[in-house]
Protein backbone atom coordinates (compact mmCIF):
# COMPACT_ATOMS: atom_id res chain seq x y z
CA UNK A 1 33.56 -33.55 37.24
CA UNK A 2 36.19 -32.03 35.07
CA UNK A 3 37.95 -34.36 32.62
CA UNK A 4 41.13 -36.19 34.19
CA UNK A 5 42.83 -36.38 30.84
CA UNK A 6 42.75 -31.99 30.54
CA UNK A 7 44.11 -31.70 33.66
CA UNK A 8 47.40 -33.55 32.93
CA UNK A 9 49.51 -30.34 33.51
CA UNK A 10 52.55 -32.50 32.55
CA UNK A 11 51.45 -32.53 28.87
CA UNK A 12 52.94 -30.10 26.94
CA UNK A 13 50.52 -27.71 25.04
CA UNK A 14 50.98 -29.77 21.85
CA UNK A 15 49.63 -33.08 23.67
CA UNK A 16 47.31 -30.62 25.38
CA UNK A 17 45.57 -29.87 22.39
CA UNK A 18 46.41 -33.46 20.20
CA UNK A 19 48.44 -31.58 17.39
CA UNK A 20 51.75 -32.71 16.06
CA UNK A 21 55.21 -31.09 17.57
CA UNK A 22 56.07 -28.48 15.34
CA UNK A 23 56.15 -25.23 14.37
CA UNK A 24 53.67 -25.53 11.48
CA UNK A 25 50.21 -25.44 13.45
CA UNK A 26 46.43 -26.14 11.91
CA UNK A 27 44.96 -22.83 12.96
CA UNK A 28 41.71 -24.40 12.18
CA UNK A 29 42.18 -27.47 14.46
CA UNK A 30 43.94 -25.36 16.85
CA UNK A 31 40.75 -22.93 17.10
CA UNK A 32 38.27 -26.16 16.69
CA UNK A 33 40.26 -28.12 19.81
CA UNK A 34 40.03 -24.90 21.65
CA UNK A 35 36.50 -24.84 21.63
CA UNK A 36 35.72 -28.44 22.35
CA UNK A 37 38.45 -28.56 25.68
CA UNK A 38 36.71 -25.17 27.11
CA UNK A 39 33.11 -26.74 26.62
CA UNK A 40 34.12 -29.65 28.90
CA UNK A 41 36.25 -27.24 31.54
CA UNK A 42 35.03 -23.51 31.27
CA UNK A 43 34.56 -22.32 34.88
CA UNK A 44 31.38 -21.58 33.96
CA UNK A 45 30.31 -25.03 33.70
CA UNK A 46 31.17 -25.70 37.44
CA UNK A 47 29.31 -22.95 38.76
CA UNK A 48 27.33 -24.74 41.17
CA UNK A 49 29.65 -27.51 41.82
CA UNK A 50 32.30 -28.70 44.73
CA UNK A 51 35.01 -25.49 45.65
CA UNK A 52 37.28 -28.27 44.44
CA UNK A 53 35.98 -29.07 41.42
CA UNK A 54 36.00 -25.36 40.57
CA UNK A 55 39.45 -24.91 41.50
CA UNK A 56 39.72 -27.99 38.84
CA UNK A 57 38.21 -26.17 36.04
CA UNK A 58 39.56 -22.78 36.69
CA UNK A 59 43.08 -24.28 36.65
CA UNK A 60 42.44 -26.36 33.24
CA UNK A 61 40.61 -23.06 32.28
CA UNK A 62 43.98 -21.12 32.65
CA UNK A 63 46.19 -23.87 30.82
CA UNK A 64 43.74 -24.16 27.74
CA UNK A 65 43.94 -20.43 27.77
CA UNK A 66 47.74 -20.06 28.13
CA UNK A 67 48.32 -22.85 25.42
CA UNK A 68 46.12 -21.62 22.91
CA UNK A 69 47.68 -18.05 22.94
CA UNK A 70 51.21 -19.70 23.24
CA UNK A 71 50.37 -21.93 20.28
CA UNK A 72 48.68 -19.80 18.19
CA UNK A 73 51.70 -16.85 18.65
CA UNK A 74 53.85 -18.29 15.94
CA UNK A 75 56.79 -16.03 17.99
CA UNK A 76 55.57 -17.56 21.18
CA UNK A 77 55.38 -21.02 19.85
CA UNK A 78 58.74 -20.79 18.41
CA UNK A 79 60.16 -19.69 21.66
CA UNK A 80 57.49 -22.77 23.42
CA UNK A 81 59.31 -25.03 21.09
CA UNK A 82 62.59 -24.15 21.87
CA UNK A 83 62.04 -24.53 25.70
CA UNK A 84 60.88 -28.13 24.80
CA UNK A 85 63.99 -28.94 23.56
CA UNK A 86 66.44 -27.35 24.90
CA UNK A 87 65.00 -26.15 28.44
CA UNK A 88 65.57 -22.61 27.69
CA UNK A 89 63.41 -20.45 25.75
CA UNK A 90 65.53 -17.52 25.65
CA UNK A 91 64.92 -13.85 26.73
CA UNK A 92 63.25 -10.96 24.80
CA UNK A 93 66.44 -8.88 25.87
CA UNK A 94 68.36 -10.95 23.69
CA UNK A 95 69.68 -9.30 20.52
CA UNK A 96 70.18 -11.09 16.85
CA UNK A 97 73.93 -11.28 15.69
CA UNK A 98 73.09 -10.82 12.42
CA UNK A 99 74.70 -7.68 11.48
CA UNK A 100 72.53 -6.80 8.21
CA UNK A 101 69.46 -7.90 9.62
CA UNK A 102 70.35 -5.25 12.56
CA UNK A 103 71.09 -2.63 10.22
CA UNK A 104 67.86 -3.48 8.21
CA UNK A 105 65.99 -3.00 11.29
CA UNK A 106 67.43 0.57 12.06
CA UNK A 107 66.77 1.73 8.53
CA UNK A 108 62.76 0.42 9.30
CA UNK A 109 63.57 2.40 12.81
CA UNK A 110 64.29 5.66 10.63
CA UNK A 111 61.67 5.11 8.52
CA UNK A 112 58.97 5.19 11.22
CA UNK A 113 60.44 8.11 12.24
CA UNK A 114 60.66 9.90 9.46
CA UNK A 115 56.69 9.28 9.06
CA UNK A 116 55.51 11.36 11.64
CA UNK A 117 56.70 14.27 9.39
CA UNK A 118 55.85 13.27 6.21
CA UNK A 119 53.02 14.34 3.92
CA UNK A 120 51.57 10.97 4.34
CA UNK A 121 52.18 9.51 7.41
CA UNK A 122 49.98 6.68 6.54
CA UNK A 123 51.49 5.19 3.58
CA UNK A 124 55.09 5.36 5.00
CA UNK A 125 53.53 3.22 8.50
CA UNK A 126 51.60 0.91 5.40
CA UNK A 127 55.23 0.31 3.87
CA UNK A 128 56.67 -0.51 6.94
CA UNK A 129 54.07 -2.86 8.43
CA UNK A 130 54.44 -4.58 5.03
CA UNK A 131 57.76 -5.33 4.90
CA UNK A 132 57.53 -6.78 8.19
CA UNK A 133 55.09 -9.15 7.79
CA UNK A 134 56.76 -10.35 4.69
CA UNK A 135 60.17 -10.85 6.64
CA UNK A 136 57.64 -12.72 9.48
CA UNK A 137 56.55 -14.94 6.67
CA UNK A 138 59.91 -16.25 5.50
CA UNK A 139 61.25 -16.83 8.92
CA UNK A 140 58.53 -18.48 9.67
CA UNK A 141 58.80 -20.95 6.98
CA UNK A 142 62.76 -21.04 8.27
CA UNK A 143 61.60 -21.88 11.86
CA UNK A 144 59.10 -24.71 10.30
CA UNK A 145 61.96 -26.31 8.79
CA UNK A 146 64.64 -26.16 11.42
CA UNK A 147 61.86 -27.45 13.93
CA UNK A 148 60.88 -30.46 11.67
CA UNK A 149 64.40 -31.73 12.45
CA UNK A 150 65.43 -30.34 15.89
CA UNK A 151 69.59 -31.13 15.60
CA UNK A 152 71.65 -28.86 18.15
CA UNK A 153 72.92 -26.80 14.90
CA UNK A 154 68.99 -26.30 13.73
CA UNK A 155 68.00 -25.33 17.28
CA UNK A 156 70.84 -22.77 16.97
CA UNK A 157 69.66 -21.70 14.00
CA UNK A 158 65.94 -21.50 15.43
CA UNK A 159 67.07 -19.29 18.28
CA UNK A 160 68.68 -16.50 16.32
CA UNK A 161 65.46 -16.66 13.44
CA UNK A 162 63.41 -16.65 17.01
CA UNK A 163 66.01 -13.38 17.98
CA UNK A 164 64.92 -11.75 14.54
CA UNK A 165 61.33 -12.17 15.04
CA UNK A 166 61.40 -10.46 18.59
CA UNK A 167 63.00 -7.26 16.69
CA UNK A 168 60.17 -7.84 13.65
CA UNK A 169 57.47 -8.22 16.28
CA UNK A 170 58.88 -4.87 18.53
CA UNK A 171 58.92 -2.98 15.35
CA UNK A 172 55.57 -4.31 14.15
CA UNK A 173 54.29 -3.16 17.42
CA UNK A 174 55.21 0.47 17.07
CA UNK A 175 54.20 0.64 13.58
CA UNK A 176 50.90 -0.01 14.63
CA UNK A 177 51.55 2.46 17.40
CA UNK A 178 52.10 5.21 14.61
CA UNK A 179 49.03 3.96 12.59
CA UNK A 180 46.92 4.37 15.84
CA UNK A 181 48.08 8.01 15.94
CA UNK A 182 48.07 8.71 12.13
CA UNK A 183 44.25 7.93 12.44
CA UNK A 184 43.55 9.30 15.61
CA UNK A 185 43.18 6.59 18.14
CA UNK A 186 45.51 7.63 20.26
């Protein structure tokens, strides 16, 4: 029989998984927690079982799943947290208000651009992709902060970082799209 306690679909992925509200997540225990709740419920287990006890497992299946890629998304998790405490996670159509960041991001925008034609296409993606993931890193550290004390004004705060990140992760996305080309993947 699958474990009652998994199949709580009123705990929130945090609970689901025993780890600490927050942005700041043990990868390790998140990966190690993984494994040990899709031992006890993996479909696979329940092969031979009751149709309802299959049902069972294949719906814990699916909420493990779900949770662990929410969770271990830091932009999903951020936008996961922010539903927790304020019932709306927000929309990826949503647009940051910060006007430098949003000229930042068109320069990145011309820059990827520009690679396609430039002697080496490669390096100018490299560049790009870098800078990114550095920006990632320091809002993440913002979001771990304004998470560790959710306040209305820190939530606001969390919600624009989280609007920043959507641009970061769009433009992250395309980079890679450019790489893919550069080297012939696509």
């Amino acid at each position: 029989m699958v474990n009652p306690a998994v199949l709580d679909f009123s705990k929130n992925y945090f609970e689901l998984f025993d780890l600490p509200l927050g942005f700041t997540v043990d990868a390790k225990r998140l990966a190690e927690r993984y494994r040990a709740l899709q031992a006890v419920i993996h479909p696979d287990r329940f092969a031979v079982a009751a149709d309802d006890e299959k049902r069972l497992s294949l719906a814990a299946s699916t909420q493990v799943n779900e949770a662990y890629r929410t969770l271990k998304d830091p932009l999903a998790r951020a936008k996961y947290l922010l539903d927790l405490h304020t019932g709306d996670p927000g929309t990826d159509s949503e647009t940051s208000k910060d006007g430098a960041f949003l000229m930042e991001q068109m320069e990145l925008r011309e820059t990827l651009a520009e690679a396609q034609s430039s002697p080496n296409p490669r390096a100018a993606v490299a560049t790009v992709l870098t800078h990114l993931v550095e920006q990632s890193v320091a809002l993440d550290k913002e979001l771990a902060g304004l998470f560790a004390l959710p306040s209305p004004a820190s939530l606001q705060a969390a919600r624009e970082i989280v609007r920043k990140l959507q641009f970061l992760d769009k433009c992250r996305r395309d980079a890679e799209e450019l790489e893919a080309m550069c080297d012939g993947r696509y």
